[in-house]
C-alpha atoms as a PDB file:
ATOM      1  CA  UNK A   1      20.372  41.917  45.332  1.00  0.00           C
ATOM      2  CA  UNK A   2      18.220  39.481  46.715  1.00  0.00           C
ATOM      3  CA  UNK A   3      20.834  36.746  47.554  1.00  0.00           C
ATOM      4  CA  UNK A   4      18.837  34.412  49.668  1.00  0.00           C
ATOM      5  CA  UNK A   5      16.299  34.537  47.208  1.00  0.00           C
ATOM      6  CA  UNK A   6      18.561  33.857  44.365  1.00  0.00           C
ATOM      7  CA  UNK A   7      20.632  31.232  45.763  1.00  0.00           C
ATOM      8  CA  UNK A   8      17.538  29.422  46.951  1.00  0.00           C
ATOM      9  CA  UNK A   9      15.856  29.527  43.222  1.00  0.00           C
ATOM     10  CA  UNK A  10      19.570  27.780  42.408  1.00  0.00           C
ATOM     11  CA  UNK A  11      18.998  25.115  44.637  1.00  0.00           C
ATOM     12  CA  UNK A  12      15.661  24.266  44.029  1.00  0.00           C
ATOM     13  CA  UNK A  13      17.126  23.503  40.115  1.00  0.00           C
ATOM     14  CA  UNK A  14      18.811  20.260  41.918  1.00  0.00           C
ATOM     15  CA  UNK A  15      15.617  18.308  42.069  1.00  0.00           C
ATOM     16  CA  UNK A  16      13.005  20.330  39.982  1.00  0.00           C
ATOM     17  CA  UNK A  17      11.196  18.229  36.980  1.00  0.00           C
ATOM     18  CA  UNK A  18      12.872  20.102  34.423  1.00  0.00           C
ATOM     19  CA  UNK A  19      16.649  18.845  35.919  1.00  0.00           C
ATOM     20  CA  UNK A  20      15.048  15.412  35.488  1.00  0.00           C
ATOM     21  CA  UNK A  21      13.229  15.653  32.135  1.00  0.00           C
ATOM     22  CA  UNK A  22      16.705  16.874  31.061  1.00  0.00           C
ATOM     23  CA  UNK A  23      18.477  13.955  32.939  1.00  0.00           C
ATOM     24  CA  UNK A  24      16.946  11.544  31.521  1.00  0.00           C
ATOM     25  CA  UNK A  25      17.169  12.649  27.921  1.00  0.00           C
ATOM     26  CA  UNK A  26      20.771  12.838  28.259  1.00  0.00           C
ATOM     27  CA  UNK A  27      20.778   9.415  29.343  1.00  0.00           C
ATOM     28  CA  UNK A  28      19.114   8.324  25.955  1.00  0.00           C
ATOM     29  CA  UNK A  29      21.341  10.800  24.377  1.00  0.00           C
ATOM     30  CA  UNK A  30      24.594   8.664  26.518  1.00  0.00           C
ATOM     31  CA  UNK A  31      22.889   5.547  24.819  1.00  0.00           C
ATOM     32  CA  UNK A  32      23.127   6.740  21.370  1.00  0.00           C
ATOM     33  CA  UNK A  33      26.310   8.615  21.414  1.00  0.00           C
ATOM     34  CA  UNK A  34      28.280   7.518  24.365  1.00  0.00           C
ATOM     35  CA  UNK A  35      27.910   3.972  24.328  1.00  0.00           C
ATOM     36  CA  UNK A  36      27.185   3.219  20.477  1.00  0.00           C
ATOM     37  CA  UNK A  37      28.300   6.007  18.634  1.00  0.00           C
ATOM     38  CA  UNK A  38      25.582   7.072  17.229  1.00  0.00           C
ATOM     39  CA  UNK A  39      25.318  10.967  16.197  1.00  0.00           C
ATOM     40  CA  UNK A  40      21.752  11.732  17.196  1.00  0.00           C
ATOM     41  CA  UNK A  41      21.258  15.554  16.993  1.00  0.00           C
ATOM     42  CA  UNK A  42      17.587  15.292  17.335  1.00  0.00           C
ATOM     43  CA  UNK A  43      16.731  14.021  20.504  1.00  0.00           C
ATOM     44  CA  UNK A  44      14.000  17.332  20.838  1.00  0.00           C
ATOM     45  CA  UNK A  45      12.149  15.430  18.360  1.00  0.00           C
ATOM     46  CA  UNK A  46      11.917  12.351  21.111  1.00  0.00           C
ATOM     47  CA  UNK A  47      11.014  14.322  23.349  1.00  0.00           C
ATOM     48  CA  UNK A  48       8.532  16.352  21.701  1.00  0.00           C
ATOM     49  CA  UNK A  49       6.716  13.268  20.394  1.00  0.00           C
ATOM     50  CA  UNK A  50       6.793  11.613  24.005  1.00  0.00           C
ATOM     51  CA  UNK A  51       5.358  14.951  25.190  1.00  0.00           C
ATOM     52  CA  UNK A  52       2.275  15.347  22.045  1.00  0.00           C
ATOM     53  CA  UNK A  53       1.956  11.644  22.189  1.00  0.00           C
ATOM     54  CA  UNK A  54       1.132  11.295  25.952  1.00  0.00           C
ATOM     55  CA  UNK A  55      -1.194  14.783  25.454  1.00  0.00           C
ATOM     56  CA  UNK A  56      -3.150  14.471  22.502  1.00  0.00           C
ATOM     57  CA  UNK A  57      -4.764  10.654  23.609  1.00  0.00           C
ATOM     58  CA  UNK A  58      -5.158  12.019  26.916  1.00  0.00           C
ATOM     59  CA  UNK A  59      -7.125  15.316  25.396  1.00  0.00           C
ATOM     60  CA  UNK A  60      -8.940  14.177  23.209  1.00  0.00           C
ATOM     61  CA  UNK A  61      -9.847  10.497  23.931  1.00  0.00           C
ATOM     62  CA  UNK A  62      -9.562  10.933  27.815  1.00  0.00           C
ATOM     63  CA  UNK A  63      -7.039   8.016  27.471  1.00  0.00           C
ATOM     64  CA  UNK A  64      -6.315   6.560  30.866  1.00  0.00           C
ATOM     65  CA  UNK A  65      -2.867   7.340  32.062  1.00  0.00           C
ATOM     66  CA  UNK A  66      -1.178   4.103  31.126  1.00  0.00           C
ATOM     67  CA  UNK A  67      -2.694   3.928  27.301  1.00  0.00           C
ATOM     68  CA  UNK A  68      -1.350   7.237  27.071  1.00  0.00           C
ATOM     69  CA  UNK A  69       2.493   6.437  28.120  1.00  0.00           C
ATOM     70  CA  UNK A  70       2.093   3.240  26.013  1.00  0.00           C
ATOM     71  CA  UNK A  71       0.949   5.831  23.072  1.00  0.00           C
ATOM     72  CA  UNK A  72       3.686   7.963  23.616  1.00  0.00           C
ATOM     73  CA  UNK A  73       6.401   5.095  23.666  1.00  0.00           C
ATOM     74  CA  UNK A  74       4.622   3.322  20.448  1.00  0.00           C
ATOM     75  CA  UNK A  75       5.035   7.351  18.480  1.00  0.00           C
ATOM     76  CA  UNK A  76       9.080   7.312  19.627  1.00  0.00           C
ATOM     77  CA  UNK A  77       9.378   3.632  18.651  1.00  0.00           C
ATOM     78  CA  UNK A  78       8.363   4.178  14.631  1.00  0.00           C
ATOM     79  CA  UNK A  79       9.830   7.216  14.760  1.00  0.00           C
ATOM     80  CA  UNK A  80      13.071   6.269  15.802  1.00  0.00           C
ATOM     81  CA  UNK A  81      12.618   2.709  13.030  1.00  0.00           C
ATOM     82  CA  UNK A  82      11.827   5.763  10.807  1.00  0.00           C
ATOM     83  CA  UNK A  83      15.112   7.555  11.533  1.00  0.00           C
ATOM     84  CA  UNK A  84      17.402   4.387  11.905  1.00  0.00           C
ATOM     85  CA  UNK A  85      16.264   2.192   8.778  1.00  0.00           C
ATOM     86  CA  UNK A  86      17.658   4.457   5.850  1.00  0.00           C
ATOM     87  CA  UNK A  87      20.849   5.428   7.459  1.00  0.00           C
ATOM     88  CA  UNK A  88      22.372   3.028  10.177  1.00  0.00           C
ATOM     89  CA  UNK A  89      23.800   1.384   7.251  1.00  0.00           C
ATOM     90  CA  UNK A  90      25.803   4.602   6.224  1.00  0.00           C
ATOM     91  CA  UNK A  91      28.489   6.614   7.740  1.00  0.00           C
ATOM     92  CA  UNK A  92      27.296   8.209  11.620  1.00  0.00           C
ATOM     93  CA  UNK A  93      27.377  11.614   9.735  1.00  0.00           C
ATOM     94  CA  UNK A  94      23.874  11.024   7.945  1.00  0.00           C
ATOM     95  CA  UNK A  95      22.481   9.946  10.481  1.00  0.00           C
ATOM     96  CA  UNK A  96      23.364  13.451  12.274  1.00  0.00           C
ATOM     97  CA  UNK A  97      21.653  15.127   9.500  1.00  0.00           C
ATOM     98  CA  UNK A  98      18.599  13.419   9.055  1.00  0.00           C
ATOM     99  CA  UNK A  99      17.675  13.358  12.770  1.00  0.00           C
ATOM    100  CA  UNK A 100      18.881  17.200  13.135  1.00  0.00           C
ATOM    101  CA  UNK A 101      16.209  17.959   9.943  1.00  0.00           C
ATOM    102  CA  UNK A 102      13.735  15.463  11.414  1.00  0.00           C
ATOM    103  CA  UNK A 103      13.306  17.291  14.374  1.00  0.00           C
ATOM    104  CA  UNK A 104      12.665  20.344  12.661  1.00  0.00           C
ATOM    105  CA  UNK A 105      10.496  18.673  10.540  1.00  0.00           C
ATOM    106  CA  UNK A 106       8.179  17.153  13.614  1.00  0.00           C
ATOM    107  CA  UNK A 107       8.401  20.361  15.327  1.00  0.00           C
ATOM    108  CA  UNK A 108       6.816  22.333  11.841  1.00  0.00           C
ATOM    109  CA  UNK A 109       4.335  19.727  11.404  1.00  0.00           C
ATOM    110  CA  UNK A 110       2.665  19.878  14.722  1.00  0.00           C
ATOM    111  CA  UNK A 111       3.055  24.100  14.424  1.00  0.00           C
ATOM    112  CA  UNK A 112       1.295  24.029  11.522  1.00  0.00           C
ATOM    113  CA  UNK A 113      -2.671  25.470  10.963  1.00  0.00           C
ATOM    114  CA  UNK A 114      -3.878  22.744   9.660  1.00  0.00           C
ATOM    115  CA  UNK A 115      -3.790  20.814  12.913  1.00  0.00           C
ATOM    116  CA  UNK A 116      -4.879  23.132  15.297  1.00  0.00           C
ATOM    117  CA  UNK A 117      -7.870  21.542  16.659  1.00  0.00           C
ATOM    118  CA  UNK A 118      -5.422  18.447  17.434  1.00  0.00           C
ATOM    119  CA  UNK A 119      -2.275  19.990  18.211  1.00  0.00           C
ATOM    120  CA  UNK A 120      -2.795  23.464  19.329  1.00  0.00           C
ATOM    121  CA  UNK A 121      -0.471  24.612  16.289  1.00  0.00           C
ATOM    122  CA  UNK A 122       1.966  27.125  18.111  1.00  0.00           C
ATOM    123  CA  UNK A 123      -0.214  27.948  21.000  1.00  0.00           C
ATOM    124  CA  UNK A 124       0.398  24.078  22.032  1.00  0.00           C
ATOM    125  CA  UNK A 125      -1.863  21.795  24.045  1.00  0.00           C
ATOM    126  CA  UNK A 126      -3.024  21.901  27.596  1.00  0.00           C
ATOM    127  CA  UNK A 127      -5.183  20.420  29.827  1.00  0.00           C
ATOM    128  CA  UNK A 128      -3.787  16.946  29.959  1.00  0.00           C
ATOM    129  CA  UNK A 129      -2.371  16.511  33.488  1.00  0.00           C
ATOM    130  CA  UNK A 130      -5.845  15.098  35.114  1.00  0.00           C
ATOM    131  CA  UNK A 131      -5.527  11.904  34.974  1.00  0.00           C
ATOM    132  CA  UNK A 132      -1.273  12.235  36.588  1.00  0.00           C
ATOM    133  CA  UNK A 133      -2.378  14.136  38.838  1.00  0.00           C
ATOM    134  CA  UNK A 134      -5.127  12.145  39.710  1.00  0.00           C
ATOM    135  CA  UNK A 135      -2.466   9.200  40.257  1.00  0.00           C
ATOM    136  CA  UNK A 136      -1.045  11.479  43.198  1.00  0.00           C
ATOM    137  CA  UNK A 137      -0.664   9.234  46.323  1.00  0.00           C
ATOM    138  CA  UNK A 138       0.125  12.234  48.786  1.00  0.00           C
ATOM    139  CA  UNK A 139      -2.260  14.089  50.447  1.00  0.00           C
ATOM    140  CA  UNK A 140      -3.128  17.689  49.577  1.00  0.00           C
ATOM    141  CA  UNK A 141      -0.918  19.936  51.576  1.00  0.00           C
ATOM    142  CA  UNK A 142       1.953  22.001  51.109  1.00  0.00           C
ATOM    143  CA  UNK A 143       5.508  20.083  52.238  1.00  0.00           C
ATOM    144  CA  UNK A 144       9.434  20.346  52.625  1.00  0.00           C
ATOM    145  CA  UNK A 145      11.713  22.901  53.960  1.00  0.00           C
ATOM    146  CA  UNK A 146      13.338  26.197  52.586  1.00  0.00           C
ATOM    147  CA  UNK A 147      13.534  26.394  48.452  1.00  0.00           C
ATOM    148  CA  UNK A 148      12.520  22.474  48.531  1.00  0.00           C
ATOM    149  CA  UNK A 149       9.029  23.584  49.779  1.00  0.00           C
ATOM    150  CA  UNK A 150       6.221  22.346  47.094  1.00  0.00           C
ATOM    151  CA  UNK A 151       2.633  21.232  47.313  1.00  0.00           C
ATOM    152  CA  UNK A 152       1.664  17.745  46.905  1.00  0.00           C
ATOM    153  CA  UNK A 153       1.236  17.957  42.735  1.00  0.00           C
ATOM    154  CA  UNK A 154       5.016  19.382  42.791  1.00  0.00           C
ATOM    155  CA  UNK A 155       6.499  16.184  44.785  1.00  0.00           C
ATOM    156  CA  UNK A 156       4.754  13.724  42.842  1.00  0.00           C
ATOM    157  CA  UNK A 157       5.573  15.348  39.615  1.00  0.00           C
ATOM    158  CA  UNK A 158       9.300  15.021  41.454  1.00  0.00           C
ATOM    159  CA  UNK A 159       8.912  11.764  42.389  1.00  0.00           C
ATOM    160  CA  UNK A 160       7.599  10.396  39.379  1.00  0.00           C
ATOM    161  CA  UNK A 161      10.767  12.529  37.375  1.00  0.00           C
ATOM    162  CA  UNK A 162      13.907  11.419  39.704  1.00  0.00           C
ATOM    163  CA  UNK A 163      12.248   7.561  39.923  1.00  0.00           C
ATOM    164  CA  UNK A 164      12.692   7.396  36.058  1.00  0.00           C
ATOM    165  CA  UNK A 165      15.813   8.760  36.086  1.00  0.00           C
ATOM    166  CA  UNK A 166      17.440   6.212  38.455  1.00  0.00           C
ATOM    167  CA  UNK A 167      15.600   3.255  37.170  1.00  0.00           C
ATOM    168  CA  UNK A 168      17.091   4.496  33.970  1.00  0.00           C
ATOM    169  CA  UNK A 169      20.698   4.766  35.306  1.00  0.00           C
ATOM    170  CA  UNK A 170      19.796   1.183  37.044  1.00  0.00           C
ATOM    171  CA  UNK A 171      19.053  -0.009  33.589  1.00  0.00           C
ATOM    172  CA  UNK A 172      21.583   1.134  31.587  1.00  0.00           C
ATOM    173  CA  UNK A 173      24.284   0.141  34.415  1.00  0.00           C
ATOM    174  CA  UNK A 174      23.233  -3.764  33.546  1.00  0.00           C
ATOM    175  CA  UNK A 175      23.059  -3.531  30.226  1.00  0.00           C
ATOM    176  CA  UNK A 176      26.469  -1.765  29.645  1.00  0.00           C
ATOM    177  CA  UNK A 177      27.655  -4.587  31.795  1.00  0.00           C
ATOM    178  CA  UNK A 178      26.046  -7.329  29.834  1.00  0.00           C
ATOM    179  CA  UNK A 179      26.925  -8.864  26.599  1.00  0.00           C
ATOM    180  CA  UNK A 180      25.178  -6.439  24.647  1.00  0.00           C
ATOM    181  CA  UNK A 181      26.484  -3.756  26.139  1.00  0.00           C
ATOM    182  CA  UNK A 182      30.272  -4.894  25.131  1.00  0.00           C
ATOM    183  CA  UNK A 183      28.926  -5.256  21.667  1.00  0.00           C
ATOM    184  CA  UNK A 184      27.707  -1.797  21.152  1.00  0.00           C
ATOM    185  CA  UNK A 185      30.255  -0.448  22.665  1.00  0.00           C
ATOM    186  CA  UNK A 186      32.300  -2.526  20.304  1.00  0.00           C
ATOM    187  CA  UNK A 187      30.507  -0.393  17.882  1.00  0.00           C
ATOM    188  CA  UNK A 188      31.597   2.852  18.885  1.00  0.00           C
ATOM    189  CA  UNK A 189      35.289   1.911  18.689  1.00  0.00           C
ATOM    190  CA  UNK A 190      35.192  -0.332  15.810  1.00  0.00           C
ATOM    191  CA  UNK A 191      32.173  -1.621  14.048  1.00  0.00           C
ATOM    192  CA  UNK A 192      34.052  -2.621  10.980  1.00  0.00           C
ATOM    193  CA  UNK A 193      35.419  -5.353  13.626  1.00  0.00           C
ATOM    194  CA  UNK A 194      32.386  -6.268  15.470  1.00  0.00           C
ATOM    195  CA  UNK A 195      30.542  -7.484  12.011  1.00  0.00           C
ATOM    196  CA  UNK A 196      33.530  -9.513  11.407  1.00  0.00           C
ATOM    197  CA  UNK A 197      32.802 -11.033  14.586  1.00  0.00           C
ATOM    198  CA  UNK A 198      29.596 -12.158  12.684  1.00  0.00           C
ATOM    199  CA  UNK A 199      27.379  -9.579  14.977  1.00  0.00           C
ATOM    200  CA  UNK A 200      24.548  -8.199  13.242  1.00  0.00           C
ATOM    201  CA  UNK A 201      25.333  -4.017  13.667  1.00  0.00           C
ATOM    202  CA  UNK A 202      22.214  -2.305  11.951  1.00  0.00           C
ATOM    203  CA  UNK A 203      20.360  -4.506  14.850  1.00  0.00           C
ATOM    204  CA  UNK A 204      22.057  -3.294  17.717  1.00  0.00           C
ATOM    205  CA  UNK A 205      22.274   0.117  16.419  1.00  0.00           C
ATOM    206  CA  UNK A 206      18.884  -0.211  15.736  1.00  0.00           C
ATOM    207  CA  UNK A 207      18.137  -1.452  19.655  1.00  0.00           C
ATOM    208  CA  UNK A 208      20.467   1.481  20.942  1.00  0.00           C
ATOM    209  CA  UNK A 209      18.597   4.081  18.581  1.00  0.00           C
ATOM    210  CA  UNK A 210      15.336   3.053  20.281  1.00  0.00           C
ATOM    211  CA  UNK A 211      16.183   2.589  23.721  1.00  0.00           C
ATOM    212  CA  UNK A 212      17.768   6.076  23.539  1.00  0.00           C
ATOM    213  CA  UNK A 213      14.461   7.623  21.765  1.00  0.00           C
ATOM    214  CA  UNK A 214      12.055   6.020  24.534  1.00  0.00           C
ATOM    215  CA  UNK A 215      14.152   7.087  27.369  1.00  0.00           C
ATOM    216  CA  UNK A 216      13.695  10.478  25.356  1.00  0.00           C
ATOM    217  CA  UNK A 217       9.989  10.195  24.926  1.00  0.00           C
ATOM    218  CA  UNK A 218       9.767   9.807  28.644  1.00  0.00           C
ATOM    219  CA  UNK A 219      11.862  12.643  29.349  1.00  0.00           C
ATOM    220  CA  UNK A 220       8.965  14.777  26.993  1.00  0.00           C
ATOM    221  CA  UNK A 221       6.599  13.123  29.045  1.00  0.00           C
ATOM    222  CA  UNK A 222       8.256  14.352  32.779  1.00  0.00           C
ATOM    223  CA  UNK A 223       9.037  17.807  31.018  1.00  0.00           C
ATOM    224  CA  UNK A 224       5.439  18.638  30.403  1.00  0.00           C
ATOM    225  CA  UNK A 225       3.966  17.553  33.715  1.00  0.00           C
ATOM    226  CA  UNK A 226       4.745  21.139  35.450  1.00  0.00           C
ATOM    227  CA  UNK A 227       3.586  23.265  31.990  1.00  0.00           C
ATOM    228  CA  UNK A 228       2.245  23.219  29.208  1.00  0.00           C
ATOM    229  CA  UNK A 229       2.688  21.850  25.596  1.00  0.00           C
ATOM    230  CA  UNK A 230       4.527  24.690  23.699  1.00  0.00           C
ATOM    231  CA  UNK A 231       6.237  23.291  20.441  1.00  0.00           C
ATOM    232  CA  UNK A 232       8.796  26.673  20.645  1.00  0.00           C
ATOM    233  CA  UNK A 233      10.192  24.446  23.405  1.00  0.00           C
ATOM    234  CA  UNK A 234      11.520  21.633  20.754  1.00  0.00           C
ATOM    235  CA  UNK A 235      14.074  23.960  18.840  1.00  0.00           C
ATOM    236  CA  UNK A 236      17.536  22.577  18.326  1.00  0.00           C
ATOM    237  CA  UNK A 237      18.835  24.801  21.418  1.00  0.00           C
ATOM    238  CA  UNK A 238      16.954  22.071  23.563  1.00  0.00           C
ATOM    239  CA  UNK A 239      19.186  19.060  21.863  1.00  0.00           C
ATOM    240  CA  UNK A 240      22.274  21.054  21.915  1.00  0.00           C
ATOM    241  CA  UNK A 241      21.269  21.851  25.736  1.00  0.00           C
ATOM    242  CA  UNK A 242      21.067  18.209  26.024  1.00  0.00           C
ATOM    243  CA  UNK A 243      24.872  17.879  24.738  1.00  0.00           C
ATOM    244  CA  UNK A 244      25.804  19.703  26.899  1.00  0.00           C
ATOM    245  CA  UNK A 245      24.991  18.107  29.758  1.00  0.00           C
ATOM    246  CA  UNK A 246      25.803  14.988  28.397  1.00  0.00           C
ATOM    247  CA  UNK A 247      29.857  16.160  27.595  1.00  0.00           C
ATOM    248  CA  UNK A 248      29.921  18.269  30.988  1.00  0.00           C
ATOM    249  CA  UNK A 249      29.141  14.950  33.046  1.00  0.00           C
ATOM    250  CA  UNK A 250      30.714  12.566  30.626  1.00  0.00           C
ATOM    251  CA  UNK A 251      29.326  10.841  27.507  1.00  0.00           C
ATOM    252  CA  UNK A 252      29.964   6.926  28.871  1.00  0.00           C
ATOM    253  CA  UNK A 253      29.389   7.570  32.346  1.00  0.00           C
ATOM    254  CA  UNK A 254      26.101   6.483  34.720  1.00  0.00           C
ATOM    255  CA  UNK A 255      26.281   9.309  36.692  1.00  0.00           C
ATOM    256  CA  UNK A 256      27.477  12.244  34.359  1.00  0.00           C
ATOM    257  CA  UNK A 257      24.437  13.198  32.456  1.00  0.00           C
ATOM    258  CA  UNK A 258      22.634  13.590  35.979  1.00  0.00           C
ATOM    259  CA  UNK A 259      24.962  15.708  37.613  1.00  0.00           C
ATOM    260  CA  UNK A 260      25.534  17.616  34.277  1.00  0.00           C
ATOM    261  CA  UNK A 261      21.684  18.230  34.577  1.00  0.00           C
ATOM    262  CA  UNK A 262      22.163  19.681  38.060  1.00  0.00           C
ATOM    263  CA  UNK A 263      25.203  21.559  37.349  1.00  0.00           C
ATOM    264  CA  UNK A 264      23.926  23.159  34.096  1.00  0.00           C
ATOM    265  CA  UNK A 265      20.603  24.150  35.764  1.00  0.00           C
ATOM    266  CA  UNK A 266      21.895  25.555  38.664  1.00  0.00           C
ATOM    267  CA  UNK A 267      24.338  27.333  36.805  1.00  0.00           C
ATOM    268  CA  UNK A 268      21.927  28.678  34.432  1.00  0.00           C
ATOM    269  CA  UNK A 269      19.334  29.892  37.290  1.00  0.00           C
ATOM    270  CA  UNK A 270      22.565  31.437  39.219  1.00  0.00           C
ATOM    271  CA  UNK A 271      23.789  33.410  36.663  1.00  0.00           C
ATOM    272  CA  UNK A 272      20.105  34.519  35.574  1.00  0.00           C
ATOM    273  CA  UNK A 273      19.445  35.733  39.250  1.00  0.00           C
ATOM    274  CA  UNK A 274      22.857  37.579  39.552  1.00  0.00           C
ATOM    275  CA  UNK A 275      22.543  39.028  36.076  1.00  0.00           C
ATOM    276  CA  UNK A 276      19.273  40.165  37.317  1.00  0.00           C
ATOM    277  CA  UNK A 277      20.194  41.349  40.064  1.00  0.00           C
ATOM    278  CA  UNK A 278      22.393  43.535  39.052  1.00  0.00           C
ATOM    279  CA  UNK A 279      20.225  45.051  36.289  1.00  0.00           C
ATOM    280  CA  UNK A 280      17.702  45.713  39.075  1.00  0.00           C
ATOM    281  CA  UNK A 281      20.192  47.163  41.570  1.00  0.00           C
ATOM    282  CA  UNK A 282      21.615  49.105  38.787  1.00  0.00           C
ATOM    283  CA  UNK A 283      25.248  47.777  38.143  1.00  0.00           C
ATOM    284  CA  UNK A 284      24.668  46.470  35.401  1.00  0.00           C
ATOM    285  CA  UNK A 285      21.639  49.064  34.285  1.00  0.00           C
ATOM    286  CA  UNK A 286      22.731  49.582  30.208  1.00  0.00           C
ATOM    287  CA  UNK A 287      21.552  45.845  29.638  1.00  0.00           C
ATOM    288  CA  UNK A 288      18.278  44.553  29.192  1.00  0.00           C
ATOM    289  CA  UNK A 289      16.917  41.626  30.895  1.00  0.00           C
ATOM    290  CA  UNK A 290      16.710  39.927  27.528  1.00  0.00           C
ATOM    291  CA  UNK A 291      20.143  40.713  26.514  1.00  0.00           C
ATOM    292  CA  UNK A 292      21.222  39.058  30.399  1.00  0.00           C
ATOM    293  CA  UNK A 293      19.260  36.187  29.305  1.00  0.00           C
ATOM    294  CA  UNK A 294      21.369  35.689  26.304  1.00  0.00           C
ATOM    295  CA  UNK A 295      24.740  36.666  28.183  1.00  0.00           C
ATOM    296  CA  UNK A 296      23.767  33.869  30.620  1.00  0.00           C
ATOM    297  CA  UNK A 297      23.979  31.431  27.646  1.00  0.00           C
ATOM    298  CA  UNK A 298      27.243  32.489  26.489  1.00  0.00           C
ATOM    299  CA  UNK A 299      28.673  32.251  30.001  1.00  0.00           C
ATOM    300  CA  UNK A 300      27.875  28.702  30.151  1.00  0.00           C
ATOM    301  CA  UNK A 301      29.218  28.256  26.244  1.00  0.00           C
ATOM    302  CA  UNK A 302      32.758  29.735  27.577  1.00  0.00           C
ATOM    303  CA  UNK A 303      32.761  27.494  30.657  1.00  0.00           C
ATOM    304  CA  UNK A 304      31.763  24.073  28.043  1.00  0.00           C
ATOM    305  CA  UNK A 305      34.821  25.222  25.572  1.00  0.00           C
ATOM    306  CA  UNK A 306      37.241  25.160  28.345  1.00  0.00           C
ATOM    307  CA  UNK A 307      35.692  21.570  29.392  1.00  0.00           C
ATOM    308  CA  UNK A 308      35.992  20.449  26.385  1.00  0.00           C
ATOM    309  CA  UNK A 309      40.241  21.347  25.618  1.00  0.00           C
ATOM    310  CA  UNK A 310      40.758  20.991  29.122  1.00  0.00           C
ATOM    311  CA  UNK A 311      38.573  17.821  30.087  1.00  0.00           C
ATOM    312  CA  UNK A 312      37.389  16.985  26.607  1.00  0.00           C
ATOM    313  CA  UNK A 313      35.890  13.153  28.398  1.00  0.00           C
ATOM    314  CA  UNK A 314      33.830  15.278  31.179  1.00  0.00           C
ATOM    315  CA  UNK A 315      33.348  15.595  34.656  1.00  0.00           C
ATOM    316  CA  UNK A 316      33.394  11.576  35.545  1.00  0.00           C
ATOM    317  CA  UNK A 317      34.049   9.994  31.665  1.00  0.00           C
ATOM    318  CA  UNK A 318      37.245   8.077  31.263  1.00  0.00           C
ATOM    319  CA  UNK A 319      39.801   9.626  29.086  1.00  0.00           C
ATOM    320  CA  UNK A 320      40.992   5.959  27.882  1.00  0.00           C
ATOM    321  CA  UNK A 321      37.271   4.879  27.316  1.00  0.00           C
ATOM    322  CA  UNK A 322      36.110   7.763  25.555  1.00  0.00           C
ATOM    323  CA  UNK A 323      37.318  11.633  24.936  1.00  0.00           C
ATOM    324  CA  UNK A 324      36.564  13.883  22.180  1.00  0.00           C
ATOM    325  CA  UNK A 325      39.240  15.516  19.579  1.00  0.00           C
ATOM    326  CA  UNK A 326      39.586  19.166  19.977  1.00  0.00           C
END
């Protein structure tokens, strides 16, 4: 096996756009569950209308970058107003099921025939990274050192992805810190008590269902840059993915849902390359390379139960603040 070449893959999972597009979702996700208690189980559906809405103005109006952000945050706005209005008022359960069918719902809408000419039905969209890449600052050229060597499009694309996610982490450090953080997380324990209080709870609910979509949305956004638009992306397995990361670095934490984004990638592209390895080498020759790709998957399932009964608040959470039954 081809260890340098596998372990350097790993590595290059730390900082790649994908890490961060998943980083950042998991930090909407934190908002929702971690700090509010909400029980979104369709944050794909953020991120697959942050990724259509920033590609579809951008294809076929030539949009300038900014009008197409601004698009793409307007489209997870309403959607999540959509989501929130009919069920912030009821138990958290319902509000699990109707974003879990919503997403499914988005995703078969934009698959379907009928709007291929606008959104590519399941071939998906392409052609939309001009006017990004055309923002690039850094001169053409190929930079860095061992498995962190990309061209210029790569680092921007990097740039752009890791910015967000601190600013994000910035932001939701202050605001967990502020008054209105205290109230929604005043919420999560009790929000039979916080309306006593006179505190309006389907409005902060409301703001924490939001913020978490947008920072969503941008996460579609970031995930797209390197690739195209392919709505077979946006399946439930990417939201559960998100979980994951989300409980492996801690649900009310800054810092857990980015290290659970580098520790799940890297993990997954370690495992991959071994498993392939092997296969290739012949040790592990009766399996298939699609039946190592779903091994892979249950590897990292095994390693989140024993999280979750052993270290059921995460990586960095805080038992006392938050942890999970099991």
């Amino acid at each position: 096996m081809d260890w340098g070449n596998i372990l350097g893959n790993a590595v290059g999972e730390l900082i790649s756009p994908t890490t961060a597009a998943y980083a950042l979702a998991a930090i909407g996700l934190g908002v929702h569950f971690g700090y509010t208690g909400l029980l979104n189980f369709g944050q794909a559906a953020f991120m697959l209308i942050g990724a259509y809405g920033f590609a579809i103005p951008t294809i076929e109006f030539g949009a300038p970058l900014p009008v197409a952000i601004l698009c793409a945050l307007i489209a997870s706005v309403l959607f999540a107003l959509f989501l929130g209005i009919p069920t912030l008022r009821l138990r958290a359960d319902y509000l699990a099921i109707v974003t879990i069918a919503a997403a499914e719902v988005v995703r078969y809408i934009v698959t379907t025939t009928g709007l291929t000419e606008v959104t590519g039905a399941a071939n998906g969209l392409s052609g939309f990274k001009g006017t990004f890449a055309a923002s690039n600052p850094l001169p053409d050229g190929t930079y860095g050192f061992g498995p962190f060597t990309y061209n210029s499009y790569d680092w921007w694309v990097r740039i752009v992805g890791w910015g967000l996610v601190i600013l994000a982490s910035v932001l939701v450090f202050l605001l967990m810190r502020s008054p209105w953080g205290r109230i929604v997380k005043g919420i999560r324990e009790d929000e039979d008590a916080v309306r006593s209080l006179g505190k309006n709870v389907f409005s902060y609910k409301m703001q924490a269902l939001v913020m978490g979509g947008v920072m969503g949305s941008i996460a579609g956004i970031i995930f797209i840059l390197p690739r195209a638009v392919q709505p077979a992306n946006y399946t439930t397995g990417l939201t559960f993915f998100i979980w994951t990361i989300m409980l492996l670095g801690g649900a009310a934490t800054i810092f857990g849902p980015i290290i659970g984004a580098m520790i799940f990638w890297v993990v997954l592209s370690l495992t991959q390359g071994v498993l392939y390895g092997a296969i290739e080498s012949g040790f592990l020759g009766f399996l298939s390379t699609t039946q190592a790709g779903q091994i892979r998957f249950m590897l990292v399932g095994l390693a989140l139960m024993l999280l979750v009964i052993f270290r059921p608040q995460g990586i960095f959470g805080n038992k006392k603040e938050l942890s999970f039954s099991v």
